[in-house]
Structures are given as structure tokens and as C-alpha cells.
C-alpha atoms as a PDB file:
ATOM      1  CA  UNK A   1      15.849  43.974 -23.232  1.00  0.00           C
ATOM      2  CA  UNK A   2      15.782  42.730 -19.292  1.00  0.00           C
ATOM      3  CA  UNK A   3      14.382  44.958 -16.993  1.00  0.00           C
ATOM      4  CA  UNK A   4      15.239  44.111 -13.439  1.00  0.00           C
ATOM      5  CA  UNK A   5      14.902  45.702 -10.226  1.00  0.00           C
ATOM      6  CA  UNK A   6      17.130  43.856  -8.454  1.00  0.00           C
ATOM      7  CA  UNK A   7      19.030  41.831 -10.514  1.00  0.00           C
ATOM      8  CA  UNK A   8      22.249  42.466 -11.540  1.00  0.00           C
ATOM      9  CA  UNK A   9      22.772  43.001 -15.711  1.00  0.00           C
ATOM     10  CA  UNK A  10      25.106  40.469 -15.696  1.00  0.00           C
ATOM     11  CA  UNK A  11      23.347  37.999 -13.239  1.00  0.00           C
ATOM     12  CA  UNK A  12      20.319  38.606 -15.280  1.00  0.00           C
ATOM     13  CA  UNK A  13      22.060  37.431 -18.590  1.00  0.00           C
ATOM     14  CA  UNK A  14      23.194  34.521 -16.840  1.00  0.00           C
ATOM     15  CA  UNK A  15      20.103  33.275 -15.827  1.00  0.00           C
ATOM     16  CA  UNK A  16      18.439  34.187 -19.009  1.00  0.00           C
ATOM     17  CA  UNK A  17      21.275  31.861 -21.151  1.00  0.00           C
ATOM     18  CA  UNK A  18      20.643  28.935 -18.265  1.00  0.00           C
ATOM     19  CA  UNK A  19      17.103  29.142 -18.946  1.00  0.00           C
ATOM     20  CA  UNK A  20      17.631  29.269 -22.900  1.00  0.00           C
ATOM     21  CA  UNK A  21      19.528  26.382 -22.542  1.00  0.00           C
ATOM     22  CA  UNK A  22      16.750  24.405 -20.422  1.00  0.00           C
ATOM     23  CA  UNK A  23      14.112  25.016 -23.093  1.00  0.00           C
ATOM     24  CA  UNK A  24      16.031  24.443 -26.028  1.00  0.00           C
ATOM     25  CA  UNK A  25      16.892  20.881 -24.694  1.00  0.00           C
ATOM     26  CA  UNK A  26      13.043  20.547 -23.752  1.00  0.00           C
ATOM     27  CA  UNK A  27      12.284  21.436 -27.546  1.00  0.00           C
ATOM     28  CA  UNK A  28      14.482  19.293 -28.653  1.00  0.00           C
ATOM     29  CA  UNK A  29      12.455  16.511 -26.464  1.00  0.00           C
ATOM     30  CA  UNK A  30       9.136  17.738 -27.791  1.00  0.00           C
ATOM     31  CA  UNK A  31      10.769  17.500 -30.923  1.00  0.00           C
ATOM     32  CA  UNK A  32      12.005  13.141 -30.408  1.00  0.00           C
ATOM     33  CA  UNK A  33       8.092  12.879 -28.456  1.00  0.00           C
ATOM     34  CA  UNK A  34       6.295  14.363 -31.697  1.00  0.00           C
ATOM     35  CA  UNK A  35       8.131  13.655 -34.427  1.00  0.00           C
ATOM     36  CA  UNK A  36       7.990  17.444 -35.384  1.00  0.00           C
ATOM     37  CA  UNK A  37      10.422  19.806 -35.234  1.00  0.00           C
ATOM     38  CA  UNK A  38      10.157  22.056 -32.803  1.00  0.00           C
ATOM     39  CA  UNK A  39      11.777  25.079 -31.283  1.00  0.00           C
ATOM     40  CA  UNK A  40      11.224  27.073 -28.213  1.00  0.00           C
ATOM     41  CA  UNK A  41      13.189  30.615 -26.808  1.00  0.00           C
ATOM     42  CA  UNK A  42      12.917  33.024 -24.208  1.00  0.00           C
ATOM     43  CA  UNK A  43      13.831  36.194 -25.507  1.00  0.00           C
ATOM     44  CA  UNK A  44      13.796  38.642 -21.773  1.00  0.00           C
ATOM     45  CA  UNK A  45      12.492  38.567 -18.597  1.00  0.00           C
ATOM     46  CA  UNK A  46      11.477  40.672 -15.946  1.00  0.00           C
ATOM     47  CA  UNK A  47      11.887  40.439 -11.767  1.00  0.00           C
ATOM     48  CA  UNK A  48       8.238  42.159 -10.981  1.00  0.00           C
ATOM     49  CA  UNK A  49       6.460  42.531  -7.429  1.00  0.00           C
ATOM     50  CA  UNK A  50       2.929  42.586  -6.963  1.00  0.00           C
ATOM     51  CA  UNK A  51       1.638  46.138  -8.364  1.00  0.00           C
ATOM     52  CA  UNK A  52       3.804  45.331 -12.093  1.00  0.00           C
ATOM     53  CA  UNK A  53       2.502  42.334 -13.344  1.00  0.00           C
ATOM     54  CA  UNK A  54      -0.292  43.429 -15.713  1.00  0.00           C
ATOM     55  CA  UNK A  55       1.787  45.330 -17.913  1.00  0.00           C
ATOM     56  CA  UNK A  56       3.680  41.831 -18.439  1.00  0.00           C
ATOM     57  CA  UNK A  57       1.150  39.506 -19.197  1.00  0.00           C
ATOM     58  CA  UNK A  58      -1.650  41.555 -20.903  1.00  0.00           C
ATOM     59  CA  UNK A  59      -2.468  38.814 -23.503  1.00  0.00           C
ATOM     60  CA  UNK A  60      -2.847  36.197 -20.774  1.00  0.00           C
ATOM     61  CA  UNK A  61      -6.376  37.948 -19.620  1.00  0.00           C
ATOM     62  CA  UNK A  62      -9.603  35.774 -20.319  1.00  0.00           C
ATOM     63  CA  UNK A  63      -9.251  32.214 -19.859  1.00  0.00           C
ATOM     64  CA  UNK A  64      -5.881  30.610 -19.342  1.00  0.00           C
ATOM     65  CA  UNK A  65      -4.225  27.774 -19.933  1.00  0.00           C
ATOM     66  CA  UNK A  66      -1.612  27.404 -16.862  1.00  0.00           C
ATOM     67  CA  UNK A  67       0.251  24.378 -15.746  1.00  0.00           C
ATOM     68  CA  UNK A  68       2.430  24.249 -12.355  1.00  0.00           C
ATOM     69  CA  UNK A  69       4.799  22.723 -10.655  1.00  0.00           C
ATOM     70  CA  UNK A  70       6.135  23.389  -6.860  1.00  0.00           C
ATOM     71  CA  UNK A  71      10.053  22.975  -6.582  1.00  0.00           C
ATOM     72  CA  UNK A  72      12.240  22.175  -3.477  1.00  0.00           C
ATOM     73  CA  UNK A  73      15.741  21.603  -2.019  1.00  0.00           C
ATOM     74  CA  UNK A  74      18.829  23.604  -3.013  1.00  0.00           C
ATOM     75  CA  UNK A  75      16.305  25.985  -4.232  1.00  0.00           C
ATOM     76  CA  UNK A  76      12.677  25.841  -3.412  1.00  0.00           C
ATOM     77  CA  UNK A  77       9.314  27.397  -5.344  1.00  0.00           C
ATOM     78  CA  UNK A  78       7.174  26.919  -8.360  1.00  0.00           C
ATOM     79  CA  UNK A  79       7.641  27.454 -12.055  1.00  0.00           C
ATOM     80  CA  UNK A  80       4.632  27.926 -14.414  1.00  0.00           C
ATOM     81  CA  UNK A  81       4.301  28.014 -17.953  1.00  0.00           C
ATOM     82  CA  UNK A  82       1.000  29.824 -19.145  1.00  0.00           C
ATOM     83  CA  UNK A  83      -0.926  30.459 -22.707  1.00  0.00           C
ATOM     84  CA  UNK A  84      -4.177  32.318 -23.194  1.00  0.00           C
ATOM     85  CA  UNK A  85      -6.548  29.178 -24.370  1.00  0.00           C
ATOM     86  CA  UNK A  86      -6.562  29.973 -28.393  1.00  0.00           C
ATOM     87  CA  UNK A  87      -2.960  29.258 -28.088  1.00  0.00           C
ATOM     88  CA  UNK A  88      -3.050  26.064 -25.807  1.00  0.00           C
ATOM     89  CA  UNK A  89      -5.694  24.740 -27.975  1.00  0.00           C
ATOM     90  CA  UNK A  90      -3.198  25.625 -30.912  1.00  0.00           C
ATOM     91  CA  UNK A  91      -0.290  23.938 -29.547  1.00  0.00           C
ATOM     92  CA  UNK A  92      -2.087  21.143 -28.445  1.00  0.00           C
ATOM     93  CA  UNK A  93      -3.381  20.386 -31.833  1.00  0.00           C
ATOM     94  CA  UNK A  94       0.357  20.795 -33.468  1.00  0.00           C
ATOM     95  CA  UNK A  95       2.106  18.407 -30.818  1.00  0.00           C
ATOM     96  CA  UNK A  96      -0.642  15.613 -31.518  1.00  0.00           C
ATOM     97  CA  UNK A  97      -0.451  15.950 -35.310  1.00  0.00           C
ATOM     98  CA  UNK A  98      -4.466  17.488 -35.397  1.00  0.00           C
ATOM     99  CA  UNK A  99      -5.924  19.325 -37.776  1.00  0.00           C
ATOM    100  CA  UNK A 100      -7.268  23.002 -36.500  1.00  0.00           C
ATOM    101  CA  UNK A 101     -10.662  22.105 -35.016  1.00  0.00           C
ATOM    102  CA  UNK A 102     -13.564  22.812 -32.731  1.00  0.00           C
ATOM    103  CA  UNK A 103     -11.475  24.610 -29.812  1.00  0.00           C
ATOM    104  CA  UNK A 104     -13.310  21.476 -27.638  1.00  0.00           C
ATOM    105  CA  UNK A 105      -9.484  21.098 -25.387  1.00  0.00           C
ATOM    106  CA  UNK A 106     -10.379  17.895 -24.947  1.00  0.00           C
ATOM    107  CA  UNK A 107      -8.576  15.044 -22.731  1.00  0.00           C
ATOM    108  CA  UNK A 108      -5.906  14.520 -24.850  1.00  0.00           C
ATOM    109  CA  UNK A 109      -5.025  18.024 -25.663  1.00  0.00           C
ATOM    110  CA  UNK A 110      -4.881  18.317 -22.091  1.00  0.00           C
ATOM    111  CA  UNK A 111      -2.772  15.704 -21.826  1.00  0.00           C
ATOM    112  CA  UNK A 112      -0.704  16.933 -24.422  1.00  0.00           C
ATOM    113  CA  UNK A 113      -0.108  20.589 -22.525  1.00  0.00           C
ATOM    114  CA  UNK A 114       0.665  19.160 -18.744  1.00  0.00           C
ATOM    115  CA  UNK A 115       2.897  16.679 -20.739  1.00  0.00           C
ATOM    116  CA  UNK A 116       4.708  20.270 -22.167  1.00  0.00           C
ATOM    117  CA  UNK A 117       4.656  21.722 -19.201  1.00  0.00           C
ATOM    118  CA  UNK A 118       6.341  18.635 -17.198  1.00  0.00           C
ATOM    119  CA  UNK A 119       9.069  18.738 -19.630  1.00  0.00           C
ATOM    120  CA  UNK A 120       9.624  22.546 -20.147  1.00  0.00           C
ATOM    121  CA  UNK A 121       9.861  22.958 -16.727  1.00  0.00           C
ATOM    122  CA  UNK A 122      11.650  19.735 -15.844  1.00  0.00           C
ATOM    123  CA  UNK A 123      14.695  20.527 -17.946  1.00  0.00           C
ATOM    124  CA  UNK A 124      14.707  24.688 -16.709  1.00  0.00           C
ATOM    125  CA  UNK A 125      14.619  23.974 -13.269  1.00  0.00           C
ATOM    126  CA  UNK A 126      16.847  20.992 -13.691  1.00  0.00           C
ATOM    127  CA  UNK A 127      19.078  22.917 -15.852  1.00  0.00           C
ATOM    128  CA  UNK A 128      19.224  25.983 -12.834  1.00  0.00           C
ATOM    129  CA  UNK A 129      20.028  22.876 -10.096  1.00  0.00           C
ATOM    130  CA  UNK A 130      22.039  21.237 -12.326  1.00  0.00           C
ATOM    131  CA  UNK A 131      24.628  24.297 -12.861  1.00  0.00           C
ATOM    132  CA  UNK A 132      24.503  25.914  -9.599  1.00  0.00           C
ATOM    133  CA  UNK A 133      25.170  22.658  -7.889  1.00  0.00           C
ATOM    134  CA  UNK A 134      21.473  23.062  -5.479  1.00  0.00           C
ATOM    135  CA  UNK A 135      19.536  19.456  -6.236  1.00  0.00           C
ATOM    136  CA  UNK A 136      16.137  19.949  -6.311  1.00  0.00           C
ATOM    137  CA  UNK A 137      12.508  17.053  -5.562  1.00  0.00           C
ATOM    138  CA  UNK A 138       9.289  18.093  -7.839  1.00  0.00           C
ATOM    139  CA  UNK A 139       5.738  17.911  -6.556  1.00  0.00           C
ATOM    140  CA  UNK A 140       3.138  16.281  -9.144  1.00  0.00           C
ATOM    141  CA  UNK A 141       2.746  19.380 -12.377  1.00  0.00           C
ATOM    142  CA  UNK A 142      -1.116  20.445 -12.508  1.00  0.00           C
ATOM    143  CA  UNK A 143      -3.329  21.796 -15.449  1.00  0.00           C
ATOM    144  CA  UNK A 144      -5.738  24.193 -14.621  1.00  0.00           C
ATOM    145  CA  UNK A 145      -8.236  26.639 -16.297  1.00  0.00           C
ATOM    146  CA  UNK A 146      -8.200  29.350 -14.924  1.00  0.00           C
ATOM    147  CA  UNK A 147     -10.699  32.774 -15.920  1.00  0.00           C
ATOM    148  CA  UNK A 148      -8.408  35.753 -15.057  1.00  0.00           C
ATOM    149  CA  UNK A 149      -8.531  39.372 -14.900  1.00  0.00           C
ATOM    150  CA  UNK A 150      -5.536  40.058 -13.902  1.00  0.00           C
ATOM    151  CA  UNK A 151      -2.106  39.195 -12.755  1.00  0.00           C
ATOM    152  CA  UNK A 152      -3.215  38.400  -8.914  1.00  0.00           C
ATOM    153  CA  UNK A 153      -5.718  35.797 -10.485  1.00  0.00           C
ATOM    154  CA  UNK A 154      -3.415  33.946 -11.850  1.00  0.00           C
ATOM    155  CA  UNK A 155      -0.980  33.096  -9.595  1.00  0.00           C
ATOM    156  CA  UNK A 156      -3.130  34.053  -6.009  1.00  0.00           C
ATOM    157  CA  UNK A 157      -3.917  30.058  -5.082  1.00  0.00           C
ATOM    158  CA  UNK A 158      -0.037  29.285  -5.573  1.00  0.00           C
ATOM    159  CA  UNK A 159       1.851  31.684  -3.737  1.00  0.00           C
ATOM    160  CA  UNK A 160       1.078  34.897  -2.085  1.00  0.00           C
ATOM    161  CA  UNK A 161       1.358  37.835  -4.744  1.00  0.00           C
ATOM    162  CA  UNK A 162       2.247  40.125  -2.156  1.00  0.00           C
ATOM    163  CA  UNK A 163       5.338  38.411  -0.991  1.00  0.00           C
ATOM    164  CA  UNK A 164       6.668  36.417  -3.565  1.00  0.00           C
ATOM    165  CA  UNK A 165       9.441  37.444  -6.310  1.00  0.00           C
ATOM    166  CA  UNK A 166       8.324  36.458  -9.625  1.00  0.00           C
ATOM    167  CA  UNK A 167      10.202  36.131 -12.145  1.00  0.00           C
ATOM    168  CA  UNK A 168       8.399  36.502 -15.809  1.00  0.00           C
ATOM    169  CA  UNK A 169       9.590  35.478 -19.346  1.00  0.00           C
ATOM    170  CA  UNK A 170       8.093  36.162 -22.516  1.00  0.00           C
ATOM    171  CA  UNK A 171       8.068  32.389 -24.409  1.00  0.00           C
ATOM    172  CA  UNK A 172       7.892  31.670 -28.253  1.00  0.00           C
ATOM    173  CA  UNK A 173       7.352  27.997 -29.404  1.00  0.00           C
ATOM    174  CA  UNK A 174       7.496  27.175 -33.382  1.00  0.00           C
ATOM    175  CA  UNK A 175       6.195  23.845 -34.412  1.00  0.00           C
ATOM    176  CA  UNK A 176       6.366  23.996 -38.338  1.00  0.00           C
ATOM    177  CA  UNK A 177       4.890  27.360 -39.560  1.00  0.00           C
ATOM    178  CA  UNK A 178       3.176  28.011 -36.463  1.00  0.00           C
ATOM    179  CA  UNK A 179       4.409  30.226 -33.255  1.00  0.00           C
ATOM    180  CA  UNK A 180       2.693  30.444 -30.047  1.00  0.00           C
ATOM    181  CA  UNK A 181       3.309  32.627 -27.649  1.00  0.00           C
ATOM    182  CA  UNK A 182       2.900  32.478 -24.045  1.00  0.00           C
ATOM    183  CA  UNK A 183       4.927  33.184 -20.716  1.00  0.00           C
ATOM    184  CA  UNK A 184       7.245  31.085 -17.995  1.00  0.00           C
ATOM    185  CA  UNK A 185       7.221  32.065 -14.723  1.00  0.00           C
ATOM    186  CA  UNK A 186       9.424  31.359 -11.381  1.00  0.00           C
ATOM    187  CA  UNK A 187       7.899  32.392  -8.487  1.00  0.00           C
ATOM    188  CA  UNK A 188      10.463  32.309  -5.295  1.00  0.00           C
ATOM    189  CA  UNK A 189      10.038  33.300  -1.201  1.00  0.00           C
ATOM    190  CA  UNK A 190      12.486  36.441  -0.957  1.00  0.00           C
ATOM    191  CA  UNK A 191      15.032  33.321   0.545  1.00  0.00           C
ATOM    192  CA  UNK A 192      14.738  31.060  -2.209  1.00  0.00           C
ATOM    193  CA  UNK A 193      15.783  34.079  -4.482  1.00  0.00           C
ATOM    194  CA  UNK A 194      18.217  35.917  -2.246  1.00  0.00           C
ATOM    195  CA  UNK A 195      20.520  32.104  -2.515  1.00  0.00           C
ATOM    196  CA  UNK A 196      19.705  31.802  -6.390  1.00  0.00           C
ATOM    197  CA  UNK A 197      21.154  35.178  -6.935  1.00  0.00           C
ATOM    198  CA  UNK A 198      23.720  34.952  -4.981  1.00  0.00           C
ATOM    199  CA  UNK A 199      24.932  31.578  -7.005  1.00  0.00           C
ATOM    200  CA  UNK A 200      24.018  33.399 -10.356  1.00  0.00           C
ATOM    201  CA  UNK A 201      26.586  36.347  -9.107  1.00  0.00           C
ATOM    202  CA  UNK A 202      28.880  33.794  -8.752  1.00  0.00           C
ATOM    203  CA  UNK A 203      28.601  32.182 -12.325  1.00  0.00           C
ATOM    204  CA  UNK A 204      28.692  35.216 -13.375  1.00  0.00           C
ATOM    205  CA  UNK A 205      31.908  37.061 -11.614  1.00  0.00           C
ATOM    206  CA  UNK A 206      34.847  35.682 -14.120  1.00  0.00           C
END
């Protein structure tokens, strides 16, 4: 189910099959880095302004997991992929071949998750540039910790939550018997997603 406000149905399933795409080929890298077999999809999302997030990302409360990267060109913002910390502990442990242990998140499981989120967002936002012909530059991806009570916590240092458009997906990663879930987000300047949409509408209009 997609729910969004301003999004066109049809421009909404477009950019919800480009981003499929984008993390399927990143799980597929995950899966030649690891060794493991790996899969990763993005069932919905949701266009959400400041007041709606909660609702959204109500098992992302607590302490966080959250890496980011800043975006710019033919379109410009940041894309973040986020877990509550059981699961980025989890997930950590599965790409490095670990058995379940102290929930330490040490270096290397650090490593392992801003090494994810490079490549998860790398091949979405390449994917996105790639097919609507808008070349983008990436900044450095950070890791961060963050403790957050809410929606505004966690994405407040990036980007202004009053004035950004944020775009939230629900994301499920399988590595063997184990699924994690967690969330991607793209968070635009009402510019940045006024020109994606309009080259989404135009993918989309047969």
C-alpha cells in the first residue's frame, strides 16, 4: 500500500520499482562481499511532512543505528538507511559471519553497517540518476548513534524537518534465516523533489 500526499499513484509505483531495483542489485553486492546470500526489498513508502513521521517509524525509537549520505547534481539531498540497534547489531554479526554475541557494536560491526549503507544507498541513488538521466557527486556516508524520541531527532542535524520532503520506506533484509527490518529514507528541498517528480511523471506517462 503507498500512501502519498502528493505523489501521483503511478509516479509513486515508479519510483518504488526504481528503488526495488537499486537494492536488489546492492543485495546482490552484499551477497559477492559476504559470501552469503542475501536479499533486500522495499515493500511501500510514504511522502510525509513534519507532523507524520512517528506513525512511520515507531520501532526506530531508543537508540538508532543511522548512516547518511548527502547527494548532489541532477538531483540534490540525502538518503539514510536506519535500524533500531538490536537489529544493526544483528545484521552486523550476519554480514561478518559472527556468532550472536555481547551486543558490544564494536569497530568492525561498525564498519560492517557504514559499508551497507555506502552500498545500499550508492546503487538507489545511482539507480534514480542513472534512469532519469540527472548525474549525481556523493559527500563521504557517516555512522552515527543516535538516542531518539522521535521522528524530529532523527533527522533534525541533517535537514530541517520543517521544510524538507521526506520520503520513507519500510526495508526488509534476509541473510539466511534471519530478517531485519529497518527503514530508507530520501530527504529532498521542495526543488530537489518538485524536478524528481516531474522526471518520474515522465517515466511514467506511456
Amino acid at each position: 500500500m503507498i500512501s502519498t500526499p502528493t505523489l501521483a499513484p503511478a509516479t509513486a509505483d515508479v519510483l518504488l520499482e526504481l528503488v526495488n531495483i537499486g537494492v536488489g542489485r546492492a543485495a546482490r553486492g552484499l551477497s559477492e562481499l559476504t559470501g552469503r546470500e542475501v536479499t533486500m526489498t522495499i515493500p511501500t513508502l510514504e511522502l510525509i511532512n513534519h507532523t507524520a513521521g512517528d506513525h512511520v517509524l515507531e520501532s526506530c525509537h531508543g537508540i538508532t543505528i543511522r548512516v547518511s549520505q548527502a547527494f548532489s547534481g541532477g538531483i540534490g539531498g540525502h538518503a539514510m538507511l536506519v535500524l533500531n540497534r538490536a537489529g544493526a547489531v544483528r545484521l552486523a554479526e550476519l554480514l561478518l559471519g559472527k556468532e550472536a554475541g555481547d551486543d558490544a557494536f564494536d569497530v568492525n560491526e561498525q564498519g560492517a553497517m557504514l559499508e551497507l549503507g555506502n552500498i545500499v544507498i550508492g546503487n538507489v541513488i545511482g539507480l534514480l540518476a542513472s534512469e532519469l538521466d540527472a548525474p549525481v557527486e556523493y559527500e563521504m556516508p557517516q555512522l552515527q548513534l543516535r538516542g531518539t524520541k522521535n521522528y524530529i531527532d532523527l533527522i533534525s542535524d541533517i535537514v530541517d524537518p520543517r521544510l524538507a520532503k521526506v520520503i520513507i520506506m519500510r526495508a526488509s533484509l534476509s541473510i539466511r534465516e534471519d530478517r531485519i527490518s529497518g527503514y530508507f529514507l530520501m530527504m529532498f528541498p521542495d526543488t530537489s523533489l518538485a524536478g524528481l517528480i516531474s522526471k518520474l511523471t515522465c517515466l511514467a506517462t506511456p
